[in-house]
Protein backbone atom coordinates (compact mmCIF):
# COMPACT_ATOMS: atom_id res chain seq x y z
CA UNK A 1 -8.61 -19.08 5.98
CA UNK A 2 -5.98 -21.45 7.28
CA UNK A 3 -4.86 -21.08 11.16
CA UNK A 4 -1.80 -18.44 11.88
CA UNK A 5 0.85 -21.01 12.40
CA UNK A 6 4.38 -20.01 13.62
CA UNK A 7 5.92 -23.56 12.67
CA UNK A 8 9.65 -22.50 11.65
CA UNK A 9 9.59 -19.25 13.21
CA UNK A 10 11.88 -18.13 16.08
CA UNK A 11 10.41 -16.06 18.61
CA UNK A 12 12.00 -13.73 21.83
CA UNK A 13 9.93 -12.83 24.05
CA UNK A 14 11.35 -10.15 26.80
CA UNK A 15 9.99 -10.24 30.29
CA UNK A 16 7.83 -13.62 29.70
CA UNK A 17 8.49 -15.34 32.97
CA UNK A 18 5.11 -14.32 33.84
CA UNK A 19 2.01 -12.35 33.37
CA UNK A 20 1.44 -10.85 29.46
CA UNK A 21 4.84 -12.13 28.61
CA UNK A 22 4.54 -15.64 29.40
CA UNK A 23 1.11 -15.98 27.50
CA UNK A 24 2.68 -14.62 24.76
CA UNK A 25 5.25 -17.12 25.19
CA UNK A 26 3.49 -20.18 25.62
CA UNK A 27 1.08 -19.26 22.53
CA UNK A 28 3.96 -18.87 19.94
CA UNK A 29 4.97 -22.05 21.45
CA UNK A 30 1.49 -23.84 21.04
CA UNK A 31 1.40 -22.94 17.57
CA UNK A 32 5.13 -23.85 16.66
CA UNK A 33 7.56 -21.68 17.28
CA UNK A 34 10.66 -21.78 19.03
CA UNK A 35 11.18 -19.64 22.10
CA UNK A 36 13.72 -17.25 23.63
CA UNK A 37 11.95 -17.28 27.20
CA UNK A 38 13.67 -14.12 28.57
CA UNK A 39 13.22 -12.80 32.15
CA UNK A 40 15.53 -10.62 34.48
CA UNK A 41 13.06 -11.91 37.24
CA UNK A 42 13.30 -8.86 39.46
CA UNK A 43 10.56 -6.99 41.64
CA UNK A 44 7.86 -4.57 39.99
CA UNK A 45 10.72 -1.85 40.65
CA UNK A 46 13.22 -3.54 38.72
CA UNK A 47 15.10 -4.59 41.83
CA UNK A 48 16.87 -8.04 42.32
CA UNK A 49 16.68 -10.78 39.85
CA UNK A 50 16.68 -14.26 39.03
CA UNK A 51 15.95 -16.69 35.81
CA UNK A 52 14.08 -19.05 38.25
CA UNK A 53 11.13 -17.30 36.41
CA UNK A 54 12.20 -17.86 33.17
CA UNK A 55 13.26 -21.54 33.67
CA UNK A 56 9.58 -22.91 35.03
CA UNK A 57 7.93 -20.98 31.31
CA UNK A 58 10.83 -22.86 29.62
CA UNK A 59 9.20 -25.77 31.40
CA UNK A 60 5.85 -25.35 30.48
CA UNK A 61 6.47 -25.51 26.84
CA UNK A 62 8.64 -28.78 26.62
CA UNK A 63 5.67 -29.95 28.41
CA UNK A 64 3.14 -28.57 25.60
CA UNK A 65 5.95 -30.54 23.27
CA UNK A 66 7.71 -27.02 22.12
CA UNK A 67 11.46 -26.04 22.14
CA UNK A 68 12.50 -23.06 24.28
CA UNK A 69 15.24 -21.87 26.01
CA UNK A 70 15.35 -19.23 29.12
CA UNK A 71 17.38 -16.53 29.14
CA UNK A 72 17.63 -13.91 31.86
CA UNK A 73 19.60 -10.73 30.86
CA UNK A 74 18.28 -7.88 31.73
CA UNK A 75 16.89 -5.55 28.17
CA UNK A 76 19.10 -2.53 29.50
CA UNK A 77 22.21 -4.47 29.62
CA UNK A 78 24.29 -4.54 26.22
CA UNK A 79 26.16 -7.63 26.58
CA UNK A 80 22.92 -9.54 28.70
CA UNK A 81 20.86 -8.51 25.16
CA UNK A 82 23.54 -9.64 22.43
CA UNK A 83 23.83 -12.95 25.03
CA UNK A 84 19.78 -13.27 24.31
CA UNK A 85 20.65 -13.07 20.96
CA UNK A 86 23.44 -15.47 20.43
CA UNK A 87 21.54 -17.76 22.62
CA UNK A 88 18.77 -17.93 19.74
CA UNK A 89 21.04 -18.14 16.95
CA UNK A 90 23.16 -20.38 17.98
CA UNK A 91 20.07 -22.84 18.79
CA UNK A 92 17.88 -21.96 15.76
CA UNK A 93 19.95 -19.58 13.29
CA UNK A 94 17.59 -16.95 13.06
CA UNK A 95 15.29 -14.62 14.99
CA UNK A 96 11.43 -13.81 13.25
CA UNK A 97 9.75 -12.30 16.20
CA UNK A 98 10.63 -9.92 19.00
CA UNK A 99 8.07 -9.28 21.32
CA UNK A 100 9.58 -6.39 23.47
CA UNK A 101 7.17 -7.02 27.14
CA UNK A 102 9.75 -6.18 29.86
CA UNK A 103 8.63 -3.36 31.87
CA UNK A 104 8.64 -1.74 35.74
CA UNK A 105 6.74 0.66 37.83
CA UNK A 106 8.19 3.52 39.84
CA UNK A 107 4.92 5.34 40.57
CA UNK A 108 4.21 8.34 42.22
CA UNK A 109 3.30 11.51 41.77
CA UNK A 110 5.75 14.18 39.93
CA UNK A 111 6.25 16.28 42.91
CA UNK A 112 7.50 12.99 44.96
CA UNK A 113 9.17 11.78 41.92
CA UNK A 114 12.97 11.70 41.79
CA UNK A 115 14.80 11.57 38.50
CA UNK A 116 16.24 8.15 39.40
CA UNK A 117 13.09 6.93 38.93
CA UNK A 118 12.43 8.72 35.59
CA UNK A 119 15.46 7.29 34.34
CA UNK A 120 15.11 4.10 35.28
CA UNK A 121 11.45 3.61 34.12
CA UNK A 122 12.83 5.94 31.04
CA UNK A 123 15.74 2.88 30.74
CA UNK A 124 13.67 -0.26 31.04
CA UNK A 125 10.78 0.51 28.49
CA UNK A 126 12.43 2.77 25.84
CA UNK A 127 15.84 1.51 25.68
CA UNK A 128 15.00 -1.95 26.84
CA UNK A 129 13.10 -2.16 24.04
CA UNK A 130 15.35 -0.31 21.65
CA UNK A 131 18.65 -2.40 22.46
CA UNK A 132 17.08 -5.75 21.33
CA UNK A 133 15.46 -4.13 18.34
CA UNK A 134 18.86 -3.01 17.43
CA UNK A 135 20.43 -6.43 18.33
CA UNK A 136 17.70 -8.26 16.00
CA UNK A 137 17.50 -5.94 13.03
CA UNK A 138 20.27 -6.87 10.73
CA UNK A 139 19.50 -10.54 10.99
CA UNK A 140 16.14 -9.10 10.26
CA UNK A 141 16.89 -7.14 7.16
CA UNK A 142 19.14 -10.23 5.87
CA UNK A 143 16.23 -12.81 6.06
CA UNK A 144 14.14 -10.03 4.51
CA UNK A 145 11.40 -11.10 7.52
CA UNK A 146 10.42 -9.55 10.96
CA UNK A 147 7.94 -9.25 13.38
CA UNK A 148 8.49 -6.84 16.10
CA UNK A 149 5.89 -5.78 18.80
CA UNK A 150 6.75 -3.01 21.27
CA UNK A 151 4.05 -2.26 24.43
CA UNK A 152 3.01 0.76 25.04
CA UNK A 153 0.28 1.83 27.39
CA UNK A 154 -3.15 3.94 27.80
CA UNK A 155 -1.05 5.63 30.29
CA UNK A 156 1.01 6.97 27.14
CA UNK A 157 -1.50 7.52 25.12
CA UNK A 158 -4.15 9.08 27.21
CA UNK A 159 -1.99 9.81 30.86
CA UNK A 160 -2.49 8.18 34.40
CA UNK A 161 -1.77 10.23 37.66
CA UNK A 162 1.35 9.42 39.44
CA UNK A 163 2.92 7.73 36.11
CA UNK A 164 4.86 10.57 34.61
CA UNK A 165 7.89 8.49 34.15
CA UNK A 166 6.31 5.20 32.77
CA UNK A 167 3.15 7.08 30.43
CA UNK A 168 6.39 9.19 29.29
CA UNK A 169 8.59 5.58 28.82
CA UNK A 170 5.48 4.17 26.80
CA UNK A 171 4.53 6.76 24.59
CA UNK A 172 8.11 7.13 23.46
CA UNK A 173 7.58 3.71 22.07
CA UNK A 174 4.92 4.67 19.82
CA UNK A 175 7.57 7.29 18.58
CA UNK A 176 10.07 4.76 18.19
CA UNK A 177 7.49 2.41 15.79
CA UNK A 178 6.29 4.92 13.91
CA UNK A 179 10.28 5.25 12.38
CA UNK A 180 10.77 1.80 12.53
CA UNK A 181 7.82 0.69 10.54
CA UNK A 182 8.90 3.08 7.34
CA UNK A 183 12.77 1.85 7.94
CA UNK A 184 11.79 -1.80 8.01
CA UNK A 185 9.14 -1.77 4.98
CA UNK A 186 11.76 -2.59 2.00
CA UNK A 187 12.58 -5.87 4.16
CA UNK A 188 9.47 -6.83 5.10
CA UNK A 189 9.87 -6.18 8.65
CA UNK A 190 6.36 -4.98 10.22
CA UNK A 191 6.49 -3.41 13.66
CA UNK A 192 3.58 -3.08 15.85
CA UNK A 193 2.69 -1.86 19.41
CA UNK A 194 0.05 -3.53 21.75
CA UNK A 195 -1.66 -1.59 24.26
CA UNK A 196 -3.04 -4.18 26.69
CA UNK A 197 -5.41 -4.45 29.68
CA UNK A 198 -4.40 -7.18 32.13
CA UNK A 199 -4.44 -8.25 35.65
CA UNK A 200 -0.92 -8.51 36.20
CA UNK A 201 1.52 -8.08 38.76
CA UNK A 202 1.10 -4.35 37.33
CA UNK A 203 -2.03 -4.24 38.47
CA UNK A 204 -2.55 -6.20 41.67
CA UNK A 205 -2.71 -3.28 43.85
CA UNK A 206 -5.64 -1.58 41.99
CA UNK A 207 -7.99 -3.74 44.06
CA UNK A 208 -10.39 -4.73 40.98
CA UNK A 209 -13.34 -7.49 42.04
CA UNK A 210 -11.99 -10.70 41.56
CA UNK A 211 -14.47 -11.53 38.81
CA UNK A 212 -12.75 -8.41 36.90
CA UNK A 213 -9.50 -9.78 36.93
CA UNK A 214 -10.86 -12.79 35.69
CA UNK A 215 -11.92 -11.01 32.71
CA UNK A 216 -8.92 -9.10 32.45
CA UNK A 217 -6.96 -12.50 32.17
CA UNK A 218 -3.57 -12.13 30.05
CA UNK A 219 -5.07 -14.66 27.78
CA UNK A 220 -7.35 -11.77 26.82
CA UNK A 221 -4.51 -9.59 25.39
CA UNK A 222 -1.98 -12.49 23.50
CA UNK A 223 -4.72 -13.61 20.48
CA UNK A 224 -4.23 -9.92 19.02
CA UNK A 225 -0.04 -10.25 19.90
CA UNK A 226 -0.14 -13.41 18.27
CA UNK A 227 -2.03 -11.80 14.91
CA UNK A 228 0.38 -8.83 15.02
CA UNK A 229 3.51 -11.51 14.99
CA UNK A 230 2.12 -13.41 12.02
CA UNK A 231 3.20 -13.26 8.15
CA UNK A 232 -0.43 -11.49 7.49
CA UNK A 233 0.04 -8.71 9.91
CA UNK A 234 -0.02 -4.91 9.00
CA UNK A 235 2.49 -2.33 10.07
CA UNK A 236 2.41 0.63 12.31
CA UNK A 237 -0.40 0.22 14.16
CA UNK A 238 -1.74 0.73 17.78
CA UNK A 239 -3.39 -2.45 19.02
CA UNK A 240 -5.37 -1.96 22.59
CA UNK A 241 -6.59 -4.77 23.84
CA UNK A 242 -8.23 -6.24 26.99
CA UNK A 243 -10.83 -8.86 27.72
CA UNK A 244 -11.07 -9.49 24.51
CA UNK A 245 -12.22 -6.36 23.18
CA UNK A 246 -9.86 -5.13 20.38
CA UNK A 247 -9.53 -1.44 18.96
CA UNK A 248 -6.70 0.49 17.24
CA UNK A 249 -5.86 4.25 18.54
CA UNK A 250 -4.67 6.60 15.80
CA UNK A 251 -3.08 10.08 16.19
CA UNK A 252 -5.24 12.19 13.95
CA UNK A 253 -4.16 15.51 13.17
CA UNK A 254 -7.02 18.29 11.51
CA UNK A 255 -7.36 20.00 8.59
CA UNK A 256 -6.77 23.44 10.35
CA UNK A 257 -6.24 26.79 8.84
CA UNK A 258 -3.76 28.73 7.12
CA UNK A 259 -3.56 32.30 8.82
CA UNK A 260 -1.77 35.37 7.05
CA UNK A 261 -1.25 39.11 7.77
CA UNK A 262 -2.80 40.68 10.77
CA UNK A 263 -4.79 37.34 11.41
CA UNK A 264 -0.84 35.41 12.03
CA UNK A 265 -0.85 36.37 15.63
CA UNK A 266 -1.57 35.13 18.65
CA UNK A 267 -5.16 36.39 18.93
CA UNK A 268 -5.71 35.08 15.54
CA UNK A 269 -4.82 31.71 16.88
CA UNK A 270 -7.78 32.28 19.58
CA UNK A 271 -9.86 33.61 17.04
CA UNK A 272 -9.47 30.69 14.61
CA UNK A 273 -9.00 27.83 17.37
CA UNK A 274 -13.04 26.25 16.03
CA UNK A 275 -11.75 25.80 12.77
CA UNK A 276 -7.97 24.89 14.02
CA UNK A 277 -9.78 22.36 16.28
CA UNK A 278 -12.72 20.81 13.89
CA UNK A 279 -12.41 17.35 13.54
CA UNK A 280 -13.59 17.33 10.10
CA UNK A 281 -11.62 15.84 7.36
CA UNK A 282 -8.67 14.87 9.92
CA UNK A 283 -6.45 12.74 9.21
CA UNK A 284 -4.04 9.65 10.72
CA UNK A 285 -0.68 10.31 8.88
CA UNK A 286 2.03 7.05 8.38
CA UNK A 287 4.51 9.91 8.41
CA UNK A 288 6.15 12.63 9.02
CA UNK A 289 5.85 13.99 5.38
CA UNK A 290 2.71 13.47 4.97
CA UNK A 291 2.25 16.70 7.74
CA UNK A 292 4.59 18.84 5.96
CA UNK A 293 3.05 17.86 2.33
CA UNK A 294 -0.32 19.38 4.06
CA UNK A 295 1.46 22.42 5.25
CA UNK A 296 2.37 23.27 1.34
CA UNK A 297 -0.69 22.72 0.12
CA UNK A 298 -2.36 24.91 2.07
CA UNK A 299 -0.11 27.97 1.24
CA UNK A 300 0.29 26.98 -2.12
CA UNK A 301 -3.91 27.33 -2.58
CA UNK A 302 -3.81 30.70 -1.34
């Protein structure tokens, strides 16, 4: 099969002035496309800012021979994200790719917690992701062509102590996909989410060996970005990756049971949780309906 090539495609990348971001970045770049380099260039806690970041990525890829451009709006600003946008179609005329990376920490545990942090976190990964969605997805729907990635988080699939806010942020993205990938089918827009495993600013105070990190190198993560931005990607799916081991996580739901009379009570709940719980014959749903189409056809077989 011929290499994924993105010659002709224009790509944004939010929060690539370093780490998974600015592999991403440089990789779309390598393999031909043209580059919205964006970066607020704040602190882990979203504090302060500066496109400094941005600029030296921009950099990088004239070097490598590629066109980009930096941009550093912040993704929970509305004007900053329709800016990032104009910027790209006034270069290039149209946007393929959005590969929503921003992201912060605010961690601590719940108890020490204050809202301010919730929201914030709450801000930067589900709405900074949402706002350029929205800002991309007419041009989108009009070229009948889109790639968009969101990046969510084992912490938001599976939980992390003192992350309420961000495993809550990220596992609101997988929400957001799942609706996004049915809206965007009829115009060939495919939206995916990456779950990655990188040594990364994120991660520099989890004191991991040093020949860990090495493994754990961003370069690790972007191959199975780059395959979820190309033409043959599929839709709706949950990419982890790290090292360079790839898996997809599904949300299965079972078979269960259909309780009636006396047993539709709350002891026939405990009484039935086995079967309720038996992971035979569950299934991974690509929607909503599909739940509620189970739901009838268990009542109707009664």
């Amino acid at each position: 099969m011929a290499n994924i090539s993105f010659e002709g495609k224009v790509a944004i990348v939010t929060g690539a002035g370093g780490g998974l971001g600015r592999q991403h970045a440089l990789e779309l770049a390598r393999r031909g496309a043209k580059v919205v380099v964006n970066d607020l260039g704040g602190a882990m806690d979203g504090s302060g800012g500066s496109s400094e970041a941005a600029v030296k990525v921009v950099e990088e890829i004239k070097a490598l021979g590629g066109e980009a451009i930096a941009n550093g709006s912040s993704v929970t600003d509305d004007a900053g994200v329709a800016l990032m946008v104009k910027d790209a179609m006034d270069a290039w005329g149209r946007i393929d790719i959005l590969i929503a990376n921003a992201g912060v920490l605010r961690d601590k545990s719940f108890s020490k917690m204050e809202i301010a942090d919730f929201d914030f976190v709450m801000a930067v990964h589900l709405m900074g992701t949402v706002k350029p969605t929205k800002a991309v997805w007419e041009i989108m729907k009009a070229q009948n062509y889109g790639r968009i990635i969101v990046t969510t988080s084992s912490t938001g699939l599976y939980g992390n102590f003192g992350q309420a806010n961000y495993g809550a942020a990220k596992l609101s993205l997988v929400g957001f996909m799942n609706t996004m990938k049915i809206e965007g089918q009829k115009n060939n827009i495919h939206v995916n989410a990456i779950s990655p495993v990188a040594a990364t600013r994120m991660t520099e105070n989890l004191g991991m060996p040093p020949e860990m990190l090495a493994k754990l190198a961003p370069e690790a993560v972007t191959p199975g970005v780059m395959y979820l931005c190309s033409e043959e990607a599929p839709t709706g799916v949950i990419l982890t990756a790290g090292a360079g081991v790839f898996s997809v996580a599904k949300i299965y739901e079972t078979e269960g049971v259909h309780l009636t009379g006396d047993a539709l009570s709350a002891e026939g709940v405990r009484d039935q949780w086995a079967r309720i719980t038996d992971e035979a014959g569950q299934k991974a749903y690509f929607n909503g309906g599909e739940q509620g189409q189970k739901v009838f056809r268990k009542i109707s077989a009664v």
